[in-house]
C-alpha atoms as a PDB file:
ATOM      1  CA  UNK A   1       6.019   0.556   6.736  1.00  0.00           C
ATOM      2  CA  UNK A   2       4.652   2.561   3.494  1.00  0.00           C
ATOM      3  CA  UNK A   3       1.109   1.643   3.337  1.00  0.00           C
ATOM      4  CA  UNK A   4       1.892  -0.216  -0.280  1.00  0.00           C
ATOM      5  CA  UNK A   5       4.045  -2.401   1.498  1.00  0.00           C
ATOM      6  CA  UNK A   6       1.668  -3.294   3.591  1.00  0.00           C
ATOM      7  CA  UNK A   7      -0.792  -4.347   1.341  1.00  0.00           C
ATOM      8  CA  UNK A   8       1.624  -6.376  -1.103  1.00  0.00           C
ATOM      9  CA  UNK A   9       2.521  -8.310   2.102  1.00  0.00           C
ATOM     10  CA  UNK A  10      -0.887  -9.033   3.303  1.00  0.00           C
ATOM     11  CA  UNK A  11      -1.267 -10.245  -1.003  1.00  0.00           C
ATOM     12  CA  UNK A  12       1.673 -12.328  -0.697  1.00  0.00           C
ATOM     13  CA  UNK A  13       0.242 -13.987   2.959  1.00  0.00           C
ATOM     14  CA  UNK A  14      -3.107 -14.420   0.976  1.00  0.00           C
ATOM     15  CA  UNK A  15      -1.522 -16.174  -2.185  1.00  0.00           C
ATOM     16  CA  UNK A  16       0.407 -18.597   0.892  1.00  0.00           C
ATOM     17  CA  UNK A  17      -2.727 -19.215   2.330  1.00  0.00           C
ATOM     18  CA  UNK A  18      -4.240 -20.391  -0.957  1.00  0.00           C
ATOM     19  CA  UNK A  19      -0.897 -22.633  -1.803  1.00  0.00           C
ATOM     20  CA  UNK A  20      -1.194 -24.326   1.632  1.00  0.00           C
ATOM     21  CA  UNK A  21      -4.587 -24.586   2.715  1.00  0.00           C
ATOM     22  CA  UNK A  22      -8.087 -26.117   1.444  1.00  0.00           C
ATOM     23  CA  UNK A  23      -9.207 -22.216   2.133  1.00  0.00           C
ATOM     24  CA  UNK A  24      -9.383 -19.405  -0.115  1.00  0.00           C
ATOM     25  CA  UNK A  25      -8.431 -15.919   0.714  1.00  0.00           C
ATOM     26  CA  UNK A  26      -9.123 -13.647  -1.792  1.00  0.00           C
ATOM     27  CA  UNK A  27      -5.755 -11.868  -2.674  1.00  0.00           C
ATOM     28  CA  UNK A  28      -7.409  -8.512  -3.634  1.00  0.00           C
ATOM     29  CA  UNK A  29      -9.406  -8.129  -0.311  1.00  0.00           C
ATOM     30  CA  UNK A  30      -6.385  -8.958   2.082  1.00  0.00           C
ATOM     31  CA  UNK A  31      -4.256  -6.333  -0.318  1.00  0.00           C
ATOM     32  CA  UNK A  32      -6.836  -3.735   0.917  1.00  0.00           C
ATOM     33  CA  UNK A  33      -7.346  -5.184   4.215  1.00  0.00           C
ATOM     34  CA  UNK A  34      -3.204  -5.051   4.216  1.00  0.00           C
ATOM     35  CA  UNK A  35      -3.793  -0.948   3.889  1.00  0.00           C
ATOM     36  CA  UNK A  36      -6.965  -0.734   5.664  1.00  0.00           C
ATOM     37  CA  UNK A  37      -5.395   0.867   9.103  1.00  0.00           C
ATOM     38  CA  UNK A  38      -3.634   3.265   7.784  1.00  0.00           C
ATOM     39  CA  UNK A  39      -6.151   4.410   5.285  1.00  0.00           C
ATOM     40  CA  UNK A  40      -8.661   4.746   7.936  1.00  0.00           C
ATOM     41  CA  UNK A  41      -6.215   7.113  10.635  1.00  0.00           C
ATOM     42  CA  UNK A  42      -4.892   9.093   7.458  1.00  0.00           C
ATOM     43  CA  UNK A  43      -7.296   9.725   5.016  1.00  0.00           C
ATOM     44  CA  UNK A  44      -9.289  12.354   6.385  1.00  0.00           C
ATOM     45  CA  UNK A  45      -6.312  14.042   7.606  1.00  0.00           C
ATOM     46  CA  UNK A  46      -4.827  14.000   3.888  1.00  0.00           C
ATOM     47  CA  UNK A  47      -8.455  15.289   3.102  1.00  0.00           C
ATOM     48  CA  UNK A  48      -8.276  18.002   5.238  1.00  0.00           C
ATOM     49  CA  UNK A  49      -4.747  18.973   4.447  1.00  0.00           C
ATOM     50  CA  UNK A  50      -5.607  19.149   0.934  1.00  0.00           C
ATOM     51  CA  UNK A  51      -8.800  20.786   1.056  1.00  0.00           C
ATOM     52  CA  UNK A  52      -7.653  23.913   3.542  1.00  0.00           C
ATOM     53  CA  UNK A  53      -3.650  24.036   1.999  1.00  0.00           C
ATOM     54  CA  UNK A  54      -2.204  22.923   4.511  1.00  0.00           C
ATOM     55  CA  UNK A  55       1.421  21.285   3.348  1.00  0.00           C
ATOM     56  CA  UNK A  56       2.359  17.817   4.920  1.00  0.00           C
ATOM     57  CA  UNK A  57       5.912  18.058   7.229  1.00  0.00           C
ATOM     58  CA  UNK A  58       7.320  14.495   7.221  1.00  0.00           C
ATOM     59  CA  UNK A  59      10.016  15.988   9.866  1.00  0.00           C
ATOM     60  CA  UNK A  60       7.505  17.183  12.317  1.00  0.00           C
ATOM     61  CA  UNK A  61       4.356  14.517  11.038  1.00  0.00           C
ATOM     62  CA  UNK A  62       3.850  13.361  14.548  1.00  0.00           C
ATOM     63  CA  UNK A  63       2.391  16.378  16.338  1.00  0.00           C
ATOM     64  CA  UNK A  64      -0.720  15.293  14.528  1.00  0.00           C
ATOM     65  CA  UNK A  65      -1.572  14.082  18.478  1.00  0.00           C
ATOM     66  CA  UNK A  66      -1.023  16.821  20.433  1.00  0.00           C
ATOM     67  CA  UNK A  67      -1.206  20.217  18.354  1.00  0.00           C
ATOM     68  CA  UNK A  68      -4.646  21.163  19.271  1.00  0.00           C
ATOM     69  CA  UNK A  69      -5.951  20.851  16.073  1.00  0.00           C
ATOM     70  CA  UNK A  70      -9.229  18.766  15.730  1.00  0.00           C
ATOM     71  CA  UNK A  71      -8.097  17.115  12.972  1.00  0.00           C
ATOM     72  CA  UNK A  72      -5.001  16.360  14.634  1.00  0.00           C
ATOM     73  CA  UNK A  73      -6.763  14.792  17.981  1.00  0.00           C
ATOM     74  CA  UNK A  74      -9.568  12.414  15.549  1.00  0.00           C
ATOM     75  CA  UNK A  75      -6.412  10.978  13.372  1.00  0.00           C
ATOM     76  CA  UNK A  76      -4.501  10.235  16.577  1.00  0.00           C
ATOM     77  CA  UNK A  77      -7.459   8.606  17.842  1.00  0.00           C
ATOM     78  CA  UNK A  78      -8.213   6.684  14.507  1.00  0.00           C
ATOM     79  CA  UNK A  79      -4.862   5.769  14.594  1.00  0.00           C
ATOM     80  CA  UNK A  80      -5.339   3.954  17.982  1.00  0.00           C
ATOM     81  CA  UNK A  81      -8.342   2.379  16.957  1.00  0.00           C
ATOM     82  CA  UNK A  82      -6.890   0.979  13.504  1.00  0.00           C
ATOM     83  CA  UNK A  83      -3.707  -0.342  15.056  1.00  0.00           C
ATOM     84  CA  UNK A  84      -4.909  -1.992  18.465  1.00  0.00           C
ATOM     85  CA  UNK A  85      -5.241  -6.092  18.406  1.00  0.00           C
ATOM     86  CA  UNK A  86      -7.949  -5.356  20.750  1.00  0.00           C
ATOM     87  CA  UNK A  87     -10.395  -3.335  18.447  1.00  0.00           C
ATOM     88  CA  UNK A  88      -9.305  -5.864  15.838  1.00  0.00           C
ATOM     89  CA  UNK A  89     -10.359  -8.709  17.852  1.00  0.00           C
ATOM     90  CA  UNK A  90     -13.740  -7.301  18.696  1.00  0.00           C
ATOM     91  CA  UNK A  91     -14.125  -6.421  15.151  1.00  0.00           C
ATOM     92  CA  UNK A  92     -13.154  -9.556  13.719  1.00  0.00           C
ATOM     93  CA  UNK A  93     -15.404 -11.720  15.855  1.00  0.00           C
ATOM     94  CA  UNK A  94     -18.431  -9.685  15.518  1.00  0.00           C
ATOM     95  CA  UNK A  95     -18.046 -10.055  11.340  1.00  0.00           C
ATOM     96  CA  UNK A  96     -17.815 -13.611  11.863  1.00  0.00           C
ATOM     97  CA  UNK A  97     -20.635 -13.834  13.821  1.00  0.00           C
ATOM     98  CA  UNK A  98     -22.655 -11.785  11.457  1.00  0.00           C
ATOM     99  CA  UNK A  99     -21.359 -13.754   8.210  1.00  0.00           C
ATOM    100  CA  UNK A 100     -21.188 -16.853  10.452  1.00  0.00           C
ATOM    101  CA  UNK A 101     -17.695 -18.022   8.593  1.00  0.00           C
ATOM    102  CA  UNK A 102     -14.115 -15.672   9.597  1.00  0.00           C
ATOM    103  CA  UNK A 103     -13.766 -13.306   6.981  1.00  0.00           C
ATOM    104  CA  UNK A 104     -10.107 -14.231   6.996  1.00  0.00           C
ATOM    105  CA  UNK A 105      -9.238 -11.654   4.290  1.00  0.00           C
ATOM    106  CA  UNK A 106      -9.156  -9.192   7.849  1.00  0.00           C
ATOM    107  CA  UNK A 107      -6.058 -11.171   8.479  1.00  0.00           C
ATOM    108  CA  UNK A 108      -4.361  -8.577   6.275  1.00  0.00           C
ATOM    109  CA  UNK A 109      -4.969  -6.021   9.291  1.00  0.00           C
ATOM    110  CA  UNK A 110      -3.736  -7.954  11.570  1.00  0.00           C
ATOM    111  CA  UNK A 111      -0.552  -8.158   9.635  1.00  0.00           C
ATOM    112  CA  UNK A 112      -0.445  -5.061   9.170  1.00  0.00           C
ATOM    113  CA  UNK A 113      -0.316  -4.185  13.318  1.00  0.00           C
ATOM    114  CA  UNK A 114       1.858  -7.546  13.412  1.00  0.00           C
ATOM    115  CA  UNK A 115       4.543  -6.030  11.201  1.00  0.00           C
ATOM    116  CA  UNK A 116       4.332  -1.504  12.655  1.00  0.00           C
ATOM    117  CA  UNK A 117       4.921  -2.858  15.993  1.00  0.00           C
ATOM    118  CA  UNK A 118       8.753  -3.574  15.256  1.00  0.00           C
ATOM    119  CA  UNK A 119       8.947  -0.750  12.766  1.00  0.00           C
ATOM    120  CA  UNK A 120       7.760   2.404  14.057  1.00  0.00           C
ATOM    121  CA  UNK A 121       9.652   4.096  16.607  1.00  0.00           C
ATOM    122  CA  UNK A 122       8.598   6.560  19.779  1.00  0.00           C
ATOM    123  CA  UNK A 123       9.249   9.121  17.366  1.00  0.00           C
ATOM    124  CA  UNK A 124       6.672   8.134  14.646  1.00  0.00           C
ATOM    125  CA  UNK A 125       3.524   6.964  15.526  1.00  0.00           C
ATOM    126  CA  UNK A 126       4.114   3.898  17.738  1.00  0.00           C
ATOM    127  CA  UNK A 127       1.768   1.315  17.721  1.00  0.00           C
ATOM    128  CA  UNK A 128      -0.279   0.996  20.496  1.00  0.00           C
ATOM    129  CA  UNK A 129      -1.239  -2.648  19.884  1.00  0.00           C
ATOM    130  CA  UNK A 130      -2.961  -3.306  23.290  1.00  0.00           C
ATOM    131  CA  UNK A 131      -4.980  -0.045  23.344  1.00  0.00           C
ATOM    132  CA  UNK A 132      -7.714   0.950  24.958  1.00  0.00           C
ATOM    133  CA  UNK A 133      -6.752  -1.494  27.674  1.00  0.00           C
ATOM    134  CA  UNK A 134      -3.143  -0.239  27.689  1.00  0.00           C
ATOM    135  CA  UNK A 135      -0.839   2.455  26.506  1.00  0.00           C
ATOM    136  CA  UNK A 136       1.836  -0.062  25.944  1.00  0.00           C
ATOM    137  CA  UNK A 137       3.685   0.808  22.515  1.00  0.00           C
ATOM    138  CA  UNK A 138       7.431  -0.643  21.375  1.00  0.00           C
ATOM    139  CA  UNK A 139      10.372   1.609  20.483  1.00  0.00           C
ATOM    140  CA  UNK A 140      11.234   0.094  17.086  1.00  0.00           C
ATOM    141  CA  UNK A 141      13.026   1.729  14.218  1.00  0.00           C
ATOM    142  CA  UNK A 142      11.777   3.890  12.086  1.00  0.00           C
ATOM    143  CA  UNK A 143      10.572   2.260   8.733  1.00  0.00           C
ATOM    144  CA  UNK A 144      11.202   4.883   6.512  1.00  0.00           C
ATOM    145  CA  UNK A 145      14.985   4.381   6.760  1.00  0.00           C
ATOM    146  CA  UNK A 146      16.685   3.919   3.470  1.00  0.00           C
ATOM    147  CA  UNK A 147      18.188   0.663   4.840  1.00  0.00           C
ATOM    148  CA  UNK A 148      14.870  -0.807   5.076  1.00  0.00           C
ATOM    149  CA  UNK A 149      12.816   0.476   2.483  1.00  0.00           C
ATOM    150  CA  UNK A 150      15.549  -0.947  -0.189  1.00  0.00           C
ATOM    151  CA  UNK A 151      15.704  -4.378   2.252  1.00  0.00           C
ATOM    152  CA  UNK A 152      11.387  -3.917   1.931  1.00  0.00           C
ATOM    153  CA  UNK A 153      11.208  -3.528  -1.453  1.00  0.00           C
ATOM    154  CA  UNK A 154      14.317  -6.272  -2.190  1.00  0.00           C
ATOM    155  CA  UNK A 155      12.195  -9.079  -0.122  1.00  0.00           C
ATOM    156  CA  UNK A 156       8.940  -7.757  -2.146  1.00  0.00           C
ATOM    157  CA  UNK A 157       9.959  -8.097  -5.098  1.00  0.00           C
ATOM    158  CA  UNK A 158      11.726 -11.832  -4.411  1.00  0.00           C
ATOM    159  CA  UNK A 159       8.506 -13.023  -2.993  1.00  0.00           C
ATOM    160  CA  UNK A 160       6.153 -12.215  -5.979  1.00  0.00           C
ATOM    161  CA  UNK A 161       9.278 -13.303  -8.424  1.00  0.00           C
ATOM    162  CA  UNK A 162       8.499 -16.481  -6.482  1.00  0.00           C
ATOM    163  CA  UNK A 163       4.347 -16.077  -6.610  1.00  0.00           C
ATOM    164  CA  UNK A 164       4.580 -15.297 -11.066  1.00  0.00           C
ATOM    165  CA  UNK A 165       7.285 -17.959 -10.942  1.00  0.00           C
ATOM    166  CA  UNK A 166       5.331 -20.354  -9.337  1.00  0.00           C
ATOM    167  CA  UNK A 167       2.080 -19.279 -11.345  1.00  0.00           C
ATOM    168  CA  UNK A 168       4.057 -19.915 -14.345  1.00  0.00           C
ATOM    169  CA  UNK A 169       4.602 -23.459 -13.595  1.00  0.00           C
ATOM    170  CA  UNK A 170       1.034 -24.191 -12.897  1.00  0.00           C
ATOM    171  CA  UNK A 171       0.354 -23.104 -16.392  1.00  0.00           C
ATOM    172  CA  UNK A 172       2.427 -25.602 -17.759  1.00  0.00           C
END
């Protein structure tokens, strides 16, 4: 899923949580924590791209991995770190230990592994949701199909219709 997507999804989860429950989530923070795994395997890779010319090939993206390229290697591994429940169980316990409270805004990360393990294929950057402790990754489909980025952007837009609809009626 684009990285946007992510993060309007882990808003949307955020607004539910604050409908349903005594909690509050702040909607902002679980947007960004929504993008956070991505931005964290890509960005210095985009960096690096833009900084020595190189142009980005969405047809042959994945080689990032395995074309001997240091760059190439760090955003594979970044990429493992990011998208593993493992690292994000470690992580997530060792914030709430030092802010004594879950920092459940980091749910947005988790939703964001949650919903690239069904839609990223073997040929794009699987995710290995169980690494380091195994290499385990599902053969999804590929997100960036046109069928689902216009099914994406179609249940998007119906869910915040529904979050400005319902903010609307609170108003009155």
């Amino acid at each position: 899923m684009d990285i946007f997507s992510h993060g309007l999804w882990a808003g949307a989860a955020a607004h539910a949580v604050n409908l349903k429950t005594k909690t509050k989530v702040s909607v902002l923070k679980t947007f960004g924590w929504g993008m956070f795994p991505d931005l964290f395997s890509f960005t210095i890779a985009f960096v690096w791209m833009f900084a020595t010319g190189v142009q980005f090939d969405a047809k042959n993206a994945e080689p990032f991995g395995g074309n001997g390229h240091f760059i190439s290697q760090l955003t594979s591994t970044l990429y493992n770190v990011s998208h593993s429940l493992v690292i994000f169980a470690i992580v997530f316990g060792l914030v709430w230990v030092l802010f004594k409270r879950p920092v459940w805004e980091m749910g947005g990360w988790l939703l964001h592994m949650l919903i690239d393990v069904p839609t990223h294929s073997y040929a794009f950057y699987p995710t290995p949701i169980l690494w380091p402790i195994s290499g385990w990754k599902f053969n999804g489909f590929s997100w960036d199909q046109p069928w689902f980025m216009v099914l994406d952007i179609a249940a998007l837009s119906i869910v915040y219709l529904i979050i400005w609809y319902t903010y609307q009626q609170k108003k009155k």
